[in-house]
Protein backbone atom coordinates (compact mmCIF):
# COMPACT_ATOMS: atom_id res chain seq x y z
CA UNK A 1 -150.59 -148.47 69.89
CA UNK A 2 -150.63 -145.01 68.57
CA UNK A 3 -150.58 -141.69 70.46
CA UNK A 4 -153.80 -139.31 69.27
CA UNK A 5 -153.15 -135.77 69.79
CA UNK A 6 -155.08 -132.40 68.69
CA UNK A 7 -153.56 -130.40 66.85
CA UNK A 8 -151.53 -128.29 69.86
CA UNK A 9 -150.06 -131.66 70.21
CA UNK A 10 -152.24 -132.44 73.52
CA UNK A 11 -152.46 -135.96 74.18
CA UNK A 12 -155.86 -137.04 73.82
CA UNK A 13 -156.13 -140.85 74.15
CA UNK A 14 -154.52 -143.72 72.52
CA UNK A 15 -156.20 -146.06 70.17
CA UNK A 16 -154.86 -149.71 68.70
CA UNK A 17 -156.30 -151.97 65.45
CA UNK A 18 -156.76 -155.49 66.30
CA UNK A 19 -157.35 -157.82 63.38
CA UNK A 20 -159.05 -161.55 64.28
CA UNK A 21 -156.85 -163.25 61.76
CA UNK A 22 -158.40 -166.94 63.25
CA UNK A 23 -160.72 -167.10 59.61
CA UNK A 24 -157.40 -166.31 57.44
CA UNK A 25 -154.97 -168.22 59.61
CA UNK A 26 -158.15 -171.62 58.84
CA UNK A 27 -158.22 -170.46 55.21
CA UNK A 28 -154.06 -170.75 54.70
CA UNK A 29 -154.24 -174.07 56.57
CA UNK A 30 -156.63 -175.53 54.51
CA UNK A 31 -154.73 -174.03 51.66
CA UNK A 32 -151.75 -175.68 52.54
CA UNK A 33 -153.45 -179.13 53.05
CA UNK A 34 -155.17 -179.31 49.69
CA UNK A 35 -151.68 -178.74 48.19
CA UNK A 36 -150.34 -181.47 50.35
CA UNK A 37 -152.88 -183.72 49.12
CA UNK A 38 -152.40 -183.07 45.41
CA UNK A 39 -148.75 -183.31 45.41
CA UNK A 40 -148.60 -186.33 47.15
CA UNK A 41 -151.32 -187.39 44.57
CA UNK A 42 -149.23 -186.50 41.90
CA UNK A 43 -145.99 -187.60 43.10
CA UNK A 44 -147.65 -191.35 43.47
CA UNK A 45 -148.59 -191.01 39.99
CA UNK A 46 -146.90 -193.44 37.33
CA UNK A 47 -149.09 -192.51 34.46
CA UNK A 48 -150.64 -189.33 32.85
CA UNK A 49 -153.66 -187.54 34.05
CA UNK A 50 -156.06 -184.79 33.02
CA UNK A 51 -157.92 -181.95 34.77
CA UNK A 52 -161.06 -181.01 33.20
CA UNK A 53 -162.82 -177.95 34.52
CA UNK A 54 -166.39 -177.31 33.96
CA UNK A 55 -168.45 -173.64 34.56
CA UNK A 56 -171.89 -174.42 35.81
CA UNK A 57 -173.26 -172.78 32.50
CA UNK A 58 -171.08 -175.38 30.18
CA UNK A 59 -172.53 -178.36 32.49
CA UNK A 60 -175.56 -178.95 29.92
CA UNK A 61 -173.32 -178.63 27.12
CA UNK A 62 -170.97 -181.74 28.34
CA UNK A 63 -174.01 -183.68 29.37
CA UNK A 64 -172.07 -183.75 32.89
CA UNK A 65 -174.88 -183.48 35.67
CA UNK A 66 -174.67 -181.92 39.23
CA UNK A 67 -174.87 -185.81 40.48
């Protein structure tokens, strides 16, 4: 909470920020479980893998489909 004053130095109020950090707070934990799930994915791994990425512009070019 902060003190607002004019410029004599009169206090005039007070006024706070609140921040709903709920959204960010469901964001990190959903964060944290997708990491969870790919290491233990990985860790359970005894062979090699690949990650391909594909842009929805490249999808025709790959013949991939949005199936």
């Amino acid at each position: 909470m902060v003190a607002l004053k004019d410029s004599h130095g009169t206090l005039l109020g007070f006024y706070n920020v609140m921040r709903n950090l709920a959204e960010r707070n469901d964001t990190e934990a959903a964060r944290r479980q997708s990491e969870e799930t790919y290491r233990n994915l990985f860790n359970c791994l005894d062979q090699g893998f690949c990650i391909v990425e594909v842009e929805d512009g490249n999808r025709r070019a790959t013949g991939l489909s949005d199936d």
